[in-house]
Protein backbone atom coordinates (compact mmCIF):
# COMPACT_ATOMS: atom_id res chain seq x y z
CA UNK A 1 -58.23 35.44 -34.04
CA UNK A 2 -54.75 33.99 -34.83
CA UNK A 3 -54.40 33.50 -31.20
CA UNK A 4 -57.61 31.30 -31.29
CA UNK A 5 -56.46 29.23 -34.11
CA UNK A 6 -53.14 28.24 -32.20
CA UNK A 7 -54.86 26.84 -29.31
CA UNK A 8 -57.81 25.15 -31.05
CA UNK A 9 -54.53 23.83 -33.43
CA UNK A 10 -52.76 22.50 -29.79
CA UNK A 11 -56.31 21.09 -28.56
CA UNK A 12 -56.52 19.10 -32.02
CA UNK A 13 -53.28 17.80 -31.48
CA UNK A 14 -52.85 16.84 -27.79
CA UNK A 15 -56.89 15.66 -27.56
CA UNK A 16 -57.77 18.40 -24.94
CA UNK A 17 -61.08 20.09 -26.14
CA UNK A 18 -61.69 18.42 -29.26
CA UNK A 19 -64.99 16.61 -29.90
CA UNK A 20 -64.78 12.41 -29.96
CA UNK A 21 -65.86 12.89 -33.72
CA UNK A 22 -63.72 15.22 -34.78
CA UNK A 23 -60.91 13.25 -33.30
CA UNK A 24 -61.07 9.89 -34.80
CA UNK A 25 -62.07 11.79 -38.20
CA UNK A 26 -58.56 13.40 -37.82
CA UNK A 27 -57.26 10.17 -37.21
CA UNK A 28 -58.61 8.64 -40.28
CA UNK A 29 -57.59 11.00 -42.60
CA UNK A 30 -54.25 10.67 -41.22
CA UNK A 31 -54.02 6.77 -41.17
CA UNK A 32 -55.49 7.52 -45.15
CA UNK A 33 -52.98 9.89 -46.14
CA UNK A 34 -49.86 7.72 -44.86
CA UNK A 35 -50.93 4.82 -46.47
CA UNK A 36 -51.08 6.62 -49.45
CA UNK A 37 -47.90 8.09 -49.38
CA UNK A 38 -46.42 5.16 -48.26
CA UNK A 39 -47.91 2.63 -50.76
CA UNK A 40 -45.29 3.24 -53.79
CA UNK A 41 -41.97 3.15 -50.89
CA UNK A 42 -43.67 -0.46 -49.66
CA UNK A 43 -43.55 -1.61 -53.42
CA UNK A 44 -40.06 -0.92 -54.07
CA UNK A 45 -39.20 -2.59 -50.95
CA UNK A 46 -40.86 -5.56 -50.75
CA UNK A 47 -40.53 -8.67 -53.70
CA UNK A 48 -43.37 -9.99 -55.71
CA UNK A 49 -43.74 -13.67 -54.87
CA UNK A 50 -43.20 -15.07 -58.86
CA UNK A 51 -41.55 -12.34 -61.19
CA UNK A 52 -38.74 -10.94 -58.84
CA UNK A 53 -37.95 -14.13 -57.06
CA UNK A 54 -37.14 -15.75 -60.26
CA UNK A 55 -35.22 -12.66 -61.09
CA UNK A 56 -33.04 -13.52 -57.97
CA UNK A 57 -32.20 -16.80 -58.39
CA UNK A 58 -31.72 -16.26 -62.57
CA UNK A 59 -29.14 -13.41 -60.95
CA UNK A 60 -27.63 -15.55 -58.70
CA UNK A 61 -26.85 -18.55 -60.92
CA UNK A 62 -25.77 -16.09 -63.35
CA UNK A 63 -22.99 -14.65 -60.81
CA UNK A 64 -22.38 -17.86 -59.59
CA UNK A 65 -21.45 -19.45 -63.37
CA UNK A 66 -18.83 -15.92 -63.75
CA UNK A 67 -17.64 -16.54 -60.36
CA UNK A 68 -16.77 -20.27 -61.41
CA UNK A 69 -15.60 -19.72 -64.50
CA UNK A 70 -12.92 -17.29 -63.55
CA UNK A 71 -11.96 -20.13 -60.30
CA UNK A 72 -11.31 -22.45 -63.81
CA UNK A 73 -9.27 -19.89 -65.73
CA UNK A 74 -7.29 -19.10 -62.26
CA UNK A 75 -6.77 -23.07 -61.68
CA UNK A 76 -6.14 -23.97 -65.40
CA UNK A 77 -3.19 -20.51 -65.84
CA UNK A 78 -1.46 -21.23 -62.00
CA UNK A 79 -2.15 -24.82 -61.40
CA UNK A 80 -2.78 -27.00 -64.98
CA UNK A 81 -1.74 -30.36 -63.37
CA UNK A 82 -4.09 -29.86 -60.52
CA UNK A 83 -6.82 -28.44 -62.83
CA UNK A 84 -7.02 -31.13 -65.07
CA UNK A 85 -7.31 -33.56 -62.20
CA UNK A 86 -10.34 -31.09 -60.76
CA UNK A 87 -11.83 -31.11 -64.30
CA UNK A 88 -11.73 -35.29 -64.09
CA UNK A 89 -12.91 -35.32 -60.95
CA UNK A 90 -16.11 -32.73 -61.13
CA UNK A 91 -16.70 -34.69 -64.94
CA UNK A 92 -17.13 -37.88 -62.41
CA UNK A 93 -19.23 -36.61 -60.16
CA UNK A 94 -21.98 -35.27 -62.80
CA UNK A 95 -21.94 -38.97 -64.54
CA UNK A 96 -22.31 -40.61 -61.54
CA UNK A 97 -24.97 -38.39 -60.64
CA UNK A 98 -26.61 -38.82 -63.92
CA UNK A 99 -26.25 -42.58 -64.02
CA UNK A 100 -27.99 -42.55 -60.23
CA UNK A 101 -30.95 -41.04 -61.53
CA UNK A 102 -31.19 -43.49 -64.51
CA UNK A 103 -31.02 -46.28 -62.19
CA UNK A 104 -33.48 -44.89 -59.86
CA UNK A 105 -35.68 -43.95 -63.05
CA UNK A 106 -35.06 -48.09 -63.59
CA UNK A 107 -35.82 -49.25 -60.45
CA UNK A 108 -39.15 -47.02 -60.39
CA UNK A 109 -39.99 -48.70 -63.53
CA UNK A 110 -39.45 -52.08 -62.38
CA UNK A 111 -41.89 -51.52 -58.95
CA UNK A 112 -44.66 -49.71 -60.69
CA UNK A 113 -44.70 -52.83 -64.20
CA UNK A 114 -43.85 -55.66 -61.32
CA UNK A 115 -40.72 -56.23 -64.16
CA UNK A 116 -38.01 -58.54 -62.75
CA UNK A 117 -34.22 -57.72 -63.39
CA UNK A 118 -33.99 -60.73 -66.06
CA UNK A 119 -36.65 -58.87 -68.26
CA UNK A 120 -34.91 -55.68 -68.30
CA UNK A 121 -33.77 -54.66 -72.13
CA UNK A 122 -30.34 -55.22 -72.59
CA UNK A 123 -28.99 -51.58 -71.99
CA UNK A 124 -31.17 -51.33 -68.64
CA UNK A 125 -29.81 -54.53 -67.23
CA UNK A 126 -26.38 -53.63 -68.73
CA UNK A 127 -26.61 -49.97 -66.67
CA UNK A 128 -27.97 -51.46 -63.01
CA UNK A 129 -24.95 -54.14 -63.06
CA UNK A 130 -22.34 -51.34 -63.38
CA UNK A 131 -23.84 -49.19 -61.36
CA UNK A 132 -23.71 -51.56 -58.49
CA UNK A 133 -20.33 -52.01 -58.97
CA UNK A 134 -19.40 -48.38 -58.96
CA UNK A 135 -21.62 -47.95 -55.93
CA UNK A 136 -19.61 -50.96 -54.76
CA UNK A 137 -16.38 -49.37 -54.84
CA UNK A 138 -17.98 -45.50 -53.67
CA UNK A 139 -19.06 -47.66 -50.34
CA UNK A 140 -15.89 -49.27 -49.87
CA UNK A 141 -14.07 -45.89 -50.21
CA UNK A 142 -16.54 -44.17 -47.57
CA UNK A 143 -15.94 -46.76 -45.64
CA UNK A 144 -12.11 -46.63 -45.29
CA UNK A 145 -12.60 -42.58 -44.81
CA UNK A 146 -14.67 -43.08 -41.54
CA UNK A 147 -11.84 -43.26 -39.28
CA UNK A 148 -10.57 -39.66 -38.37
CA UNK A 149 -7.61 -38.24 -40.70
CA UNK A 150 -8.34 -41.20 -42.71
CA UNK A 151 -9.59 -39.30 -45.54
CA UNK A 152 -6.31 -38.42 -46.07
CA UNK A 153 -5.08 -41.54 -46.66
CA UNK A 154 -7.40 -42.34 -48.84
CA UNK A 155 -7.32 -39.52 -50.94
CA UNK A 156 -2.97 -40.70 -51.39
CA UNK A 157 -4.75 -44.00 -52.07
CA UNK A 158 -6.87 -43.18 -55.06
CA UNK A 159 -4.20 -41.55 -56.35
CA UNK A 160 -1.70 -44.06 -56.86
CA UNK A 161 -4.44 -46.96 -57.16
CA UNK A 162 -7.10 -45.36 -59.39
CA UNK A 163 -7.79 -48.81 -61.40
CA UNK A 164 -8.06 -51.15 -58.68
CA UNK A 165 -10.21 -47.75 -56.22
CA UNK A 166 -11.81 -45.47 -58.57
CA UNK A 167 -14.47 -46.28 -60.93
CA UNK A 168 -14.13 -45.19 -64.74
CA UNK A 169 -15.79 -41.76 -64.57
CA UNK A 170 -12.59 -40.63 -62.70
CA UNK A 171 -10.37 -42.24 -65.12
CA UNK A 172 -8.24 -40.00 -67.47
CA UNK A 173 -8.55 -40.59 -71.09
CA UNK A 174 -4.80 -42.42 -70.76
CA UNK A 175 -6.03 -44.49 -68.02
CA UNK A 176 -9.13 -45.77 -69.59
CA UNK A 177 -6.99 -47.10 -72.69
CA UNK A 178 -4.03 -48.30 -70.03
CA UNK A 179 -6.77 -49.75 -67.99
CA UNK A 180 -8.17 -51.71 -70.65
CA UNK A 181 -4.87 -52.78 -71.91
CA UNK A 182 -4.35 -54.37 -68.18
CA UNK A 183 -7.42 -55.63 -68.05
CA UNK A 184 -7.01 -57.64 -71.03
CA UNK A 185 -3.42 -58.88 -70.26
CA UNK A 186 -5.00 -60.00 -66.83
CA UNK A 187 -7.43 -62.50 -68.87
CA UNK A 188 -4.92 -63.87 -71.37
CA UNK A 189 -2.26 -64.69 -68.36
CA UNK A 190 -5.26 -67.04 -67.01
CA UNK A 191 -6.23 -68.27 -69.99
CA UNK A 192 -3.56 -71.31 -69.96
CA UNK A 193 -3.95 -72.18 -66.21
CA UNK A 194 -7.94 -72.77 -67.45
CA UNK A 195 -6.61 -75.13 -70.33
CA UNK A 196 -4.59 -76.41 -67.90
CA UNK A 197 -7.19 -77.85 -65.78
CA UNK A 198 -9.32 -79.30 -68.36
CA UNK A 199 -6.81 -81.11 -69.80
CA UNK A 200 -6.35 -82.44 -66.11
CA UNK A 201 -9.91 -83.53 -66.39
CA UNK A 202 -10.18 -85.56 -69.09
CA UNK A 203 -9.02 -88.51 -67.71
CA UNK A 204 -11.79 -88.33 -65.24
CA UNK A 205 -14.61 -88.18 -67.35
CA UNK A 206 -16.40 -91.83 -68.06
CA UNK A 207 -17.49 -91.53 -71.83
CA UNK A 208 -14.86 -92.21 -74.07
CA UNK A 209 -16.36 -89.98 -76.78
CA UNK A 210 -16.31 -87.45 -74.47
CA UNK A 211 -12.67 -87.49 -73.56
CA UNK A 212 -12.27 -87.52 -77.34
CA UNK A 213 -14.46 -84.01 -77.79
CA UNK A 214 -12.57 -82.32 -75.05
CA UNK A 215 -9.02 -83.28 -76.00
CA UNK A 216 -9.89 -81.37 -79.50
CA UNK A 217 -11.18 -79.27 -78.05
CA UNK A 218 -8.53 -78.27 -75.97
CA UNK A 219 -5.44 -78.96 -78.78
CA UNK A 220 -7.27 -76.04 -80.88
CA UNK A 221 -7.65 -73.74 -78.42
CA UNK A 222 -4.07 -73.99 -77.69
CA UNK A 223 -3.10 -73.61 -81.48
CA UNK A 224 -5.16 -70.38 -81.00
CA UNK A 225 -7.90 -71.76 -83.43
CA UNK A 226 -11.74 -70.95 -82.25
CA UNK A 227 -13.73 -73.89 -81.47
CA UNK A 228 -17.10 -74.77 -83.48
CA UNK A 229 -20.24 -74.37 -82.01
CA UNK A 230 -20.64 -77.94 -82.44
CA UNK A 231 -17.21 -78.53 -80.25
CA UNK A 232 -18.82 -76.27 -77.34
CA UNK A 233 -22.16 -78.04 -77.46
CA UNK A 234 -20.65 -81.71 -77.83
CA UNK A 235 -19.57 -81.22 -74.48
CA UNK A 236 -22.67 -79.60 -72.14
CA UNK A 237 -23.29 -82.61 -70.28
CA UNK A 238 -19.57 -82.50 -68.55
CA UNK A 239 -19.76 -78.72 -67.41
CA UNK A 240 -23.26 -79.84 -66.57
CA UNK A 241 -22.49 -82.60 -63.96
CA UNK A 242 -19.22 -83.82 -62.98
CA UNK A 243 -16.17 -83.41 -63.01
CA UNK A 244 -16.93 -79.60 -64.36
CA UNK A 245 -20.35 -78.84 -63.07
CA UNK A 246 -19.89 -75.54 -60.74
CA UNK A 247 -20.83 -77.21 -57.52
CA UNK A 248 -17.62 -79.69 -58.37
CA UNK A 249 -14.49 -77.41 -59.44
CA UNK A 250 -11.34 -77.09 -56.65
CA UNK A 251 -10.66 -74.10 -55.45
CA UNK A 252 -7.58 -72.94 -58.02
CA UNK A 253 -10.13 -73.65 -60.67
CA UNK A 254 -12.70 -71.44 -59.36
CA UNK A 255 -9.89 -69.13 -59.06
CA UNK A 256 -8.29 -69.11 -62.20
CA UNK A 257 -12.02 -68.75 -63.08
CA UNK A 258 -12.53 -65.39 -61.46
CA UNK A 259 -9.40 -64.00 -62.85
CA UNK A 260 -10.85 -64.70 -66.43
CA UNK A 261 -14.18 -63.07 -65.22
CA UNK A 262 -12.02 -59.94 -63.36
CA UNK A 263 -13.32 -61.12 -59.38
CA UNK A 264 -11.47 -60.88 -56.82
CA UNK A 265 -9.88 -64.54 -56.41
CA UNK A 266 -8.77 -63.76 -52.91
CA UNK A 267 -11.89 -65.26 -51.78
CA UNK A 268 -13.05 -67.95 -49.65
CA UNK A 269 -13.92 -71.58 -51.43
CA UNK A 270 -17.90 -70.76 -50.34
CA UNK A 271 -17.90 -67.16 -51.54
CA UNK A 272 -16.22 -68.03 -54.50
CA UNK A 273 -18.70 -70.28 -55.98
CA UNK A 274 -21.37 -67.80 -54.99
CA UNK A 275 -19.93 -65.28 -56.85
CA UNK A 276 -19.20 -67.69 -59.81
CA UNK A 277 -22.69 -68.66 -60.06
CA UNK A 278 -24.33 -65.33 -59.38
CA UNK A 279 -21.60 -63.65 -62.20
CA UNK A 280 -22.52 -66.31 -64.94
CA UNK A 281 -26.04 -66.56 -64.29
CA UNK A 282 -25.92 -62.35 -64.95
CA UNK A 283 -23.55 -63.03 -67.97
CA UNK A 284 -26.28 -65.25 -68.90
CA UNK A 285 -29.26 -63.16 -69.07
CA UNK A 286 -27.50 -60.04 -70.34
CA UNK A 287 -26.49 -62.86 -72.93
CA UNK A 288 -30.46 -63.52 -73.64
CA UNK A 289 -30.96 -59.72 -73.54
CA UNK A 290 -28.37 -58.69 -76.11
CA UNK A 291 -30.07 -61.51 -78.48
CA UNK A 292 -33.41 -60.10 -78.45
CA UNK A 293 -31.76 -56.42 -79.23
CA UNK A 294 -28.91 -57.69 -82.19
CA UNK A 295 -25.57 -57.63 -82.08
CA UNK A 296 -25.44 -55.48 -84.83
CA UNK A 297 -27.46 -52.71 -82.59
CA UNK A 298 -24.46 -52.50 -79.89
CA UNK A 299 -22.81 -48.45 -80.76
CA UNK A 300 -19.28 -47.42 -80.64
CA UNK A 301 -19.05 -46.93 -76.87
CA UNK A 302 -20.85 -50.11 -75.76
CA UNK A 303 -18.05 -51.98 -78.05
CA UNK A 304 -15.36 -50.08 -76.17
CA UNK A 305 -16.62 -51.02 -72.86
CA UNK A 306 -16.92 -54.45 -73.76
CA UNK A 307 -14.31 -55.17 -76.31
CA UNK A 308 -10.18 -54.75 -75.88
CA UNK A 309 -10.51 -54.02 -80.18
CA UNK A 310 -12.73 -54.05 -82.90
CA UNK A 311 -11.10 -56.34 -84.60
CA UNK A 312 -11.84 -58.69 -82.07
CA UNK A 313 -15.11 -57.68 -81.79
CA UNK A 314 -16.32 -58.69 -84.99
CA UNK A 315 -14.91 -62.13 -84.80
CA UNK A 316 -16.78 -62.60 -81.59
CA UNK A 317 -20.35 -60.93 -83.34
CA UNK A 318 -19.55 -63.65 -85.76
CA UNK A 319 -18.93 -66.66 -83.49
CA UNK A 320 -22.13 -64.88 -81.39
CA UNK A 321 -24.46 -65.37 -83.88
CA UNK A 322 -23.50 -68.44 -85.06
CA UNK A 323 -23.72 -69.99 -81.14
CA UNK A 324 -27.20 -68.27 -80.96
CA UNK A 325 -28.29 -70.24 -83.74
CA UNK A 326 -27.05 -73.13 -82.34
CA UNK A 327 -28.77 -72.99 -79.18
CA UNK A 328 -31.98 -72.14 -80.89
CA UNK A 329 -32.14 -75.34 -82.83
CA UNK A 330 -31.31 -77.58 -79.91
């Protein structure tokens, strides 16, 4: 009997005198049983699409902000000087960043409400003209580092030229105020070269009243008094025409000119009175733009950006609003 059992056992297994039936119901039950043993291994290795990928990458970010702080603390104990350039420099690249997407947001804004750049609010318009310088300067940078082992070089560069290579997000809070104080020097030392040249052109203008209005004009801005509204408006019709329409100034006017605006003056004659025209007819509609918003509107940083003091600021929200006024009655 047990003998009997053993074979019909080895017939079951190797398919030798077992019915077709009985075989695949074997089978079946066997196929039945492993999936149900298996089923609760298979869960604990595979991931649920939703609940434990977002586990993952909630773990990962979470390892990755401990692994980054500790590269800070290990930077900021062993190597402070470098550190604090890192911090600048990672501080940059998240403005930058975050002014790109505002000037895409911008642009998309423009395209989809057919809005031209002269009917941008004053901030908008304010935000796309420094951004194109900044991406300005970012190009002219990549394009030095194409060259190989250039990088190098231009990394020694930015160093010990950040004001005239880097933009102000990479600025230290020293620079920015050092900057500034440069920046404002560099206008006043071409301030008397532009008095200069209009006192040169007074005997060439053909109205005698006018020659009278810009020889005041000229004496008080040299005795550091600020002229009228009625002074600057007395005189439209010679910056209109000639002798100091824009299409009729030499070339060290036009550069004397740029040096007042911050442009490059090393320029050719041609691409210097593009860029003259192209910067004051911006100057002009951010102008138009910052009169529909209010002077009084502008906050603390937009005055620091703008402004060397406050001081001077308010003098110039004064003589601002007084010049508006003017233009709006004529």
């Amino acid at each position: 009997m047990a003998l009997s059992r053993v074979c019909w056992a080895r017939a079951a297994l190797w398919g030798s005198a077992v019915p077709p039936g009985l075989y695949v119901v074997r089978r079946l039950q066997f196929v039945r049983s492993g999936l149900t043993w298996g089923a609760p291994r298979s869960s604990k290795l595979h991931l649920s699409p939703k609940a434990d990928v977002k586990s993952l990458i909630s773990y990962v970010v979470t390892k990755t902000k401990v692994i980054n702080g500790k590269y800070h603390r290990f930077l900021g104990r062993h190597f402070p000087r470098f550190y604090v350039l890192y911090t600048i420099f990672m501080k940059g690249l998240q403005m930058l960043w975050a002014d790109a997407k505002k000037a895409r947001r911008i642009k998309t804004n423009m395209w989809k409400h057919n809005i031209k750049f002269h009917q941008l609010p004053y901030r908008e318009m304010e935000h796309l003209r420094q951004f194109r310088r900044d991406v300005t300067k970012c190009l002219f940078l990549g394009i030095l580092s194409i060259p190989p082992f250039a990088n190098y070089l231009v990394f020694l560069l930015m160093y010990l030229f950040p004001r005239q290579l880097l933009i102000q997000h990479f600025w230290t809070p020293k620079q920015q105020i050092d900057f500034l104080d440069i920046y404002h020097a560099l206008r006043k030392q071409s301030h008397p070269e532009i008095l200069c040249y209009l006192e040169k052109v007074v005997p060439l203008i053909s109205d005698a009243g006018l020659q009278w209005h810009m020889t005041e004009l000229c004496t008080k801005m040299q005795r550091g008094t600020h002229p009228a509204v009625h002074d600057i408006l007395a005189l439209r019709e010679c910056f209109a025409n000639h002798p100091l329409g824009i299409d009729q100034l030499r070339a060290l006017q036009m550069k004397a000119l740029c040096r007042a605006m911050l442009l490059t003056p090393y320029l050719p004659s041609v691409l210097l009175r593009h860029r003259l025209k192209t910067h004051t007819t911006v100057i002009h509609q951010l102008d138009k733009a910052l009169a529909k918003l209010g002077v009084g509107q502008l906050t603390a940083q937009e005055v620091k950006s703008h402004y060397h003091n406050v001081k001077d600021l308010k003098a110039k929200k004064k003589f601002f609003q007084r010049t508006r006024q003017a233009l709006d009655s004529h």
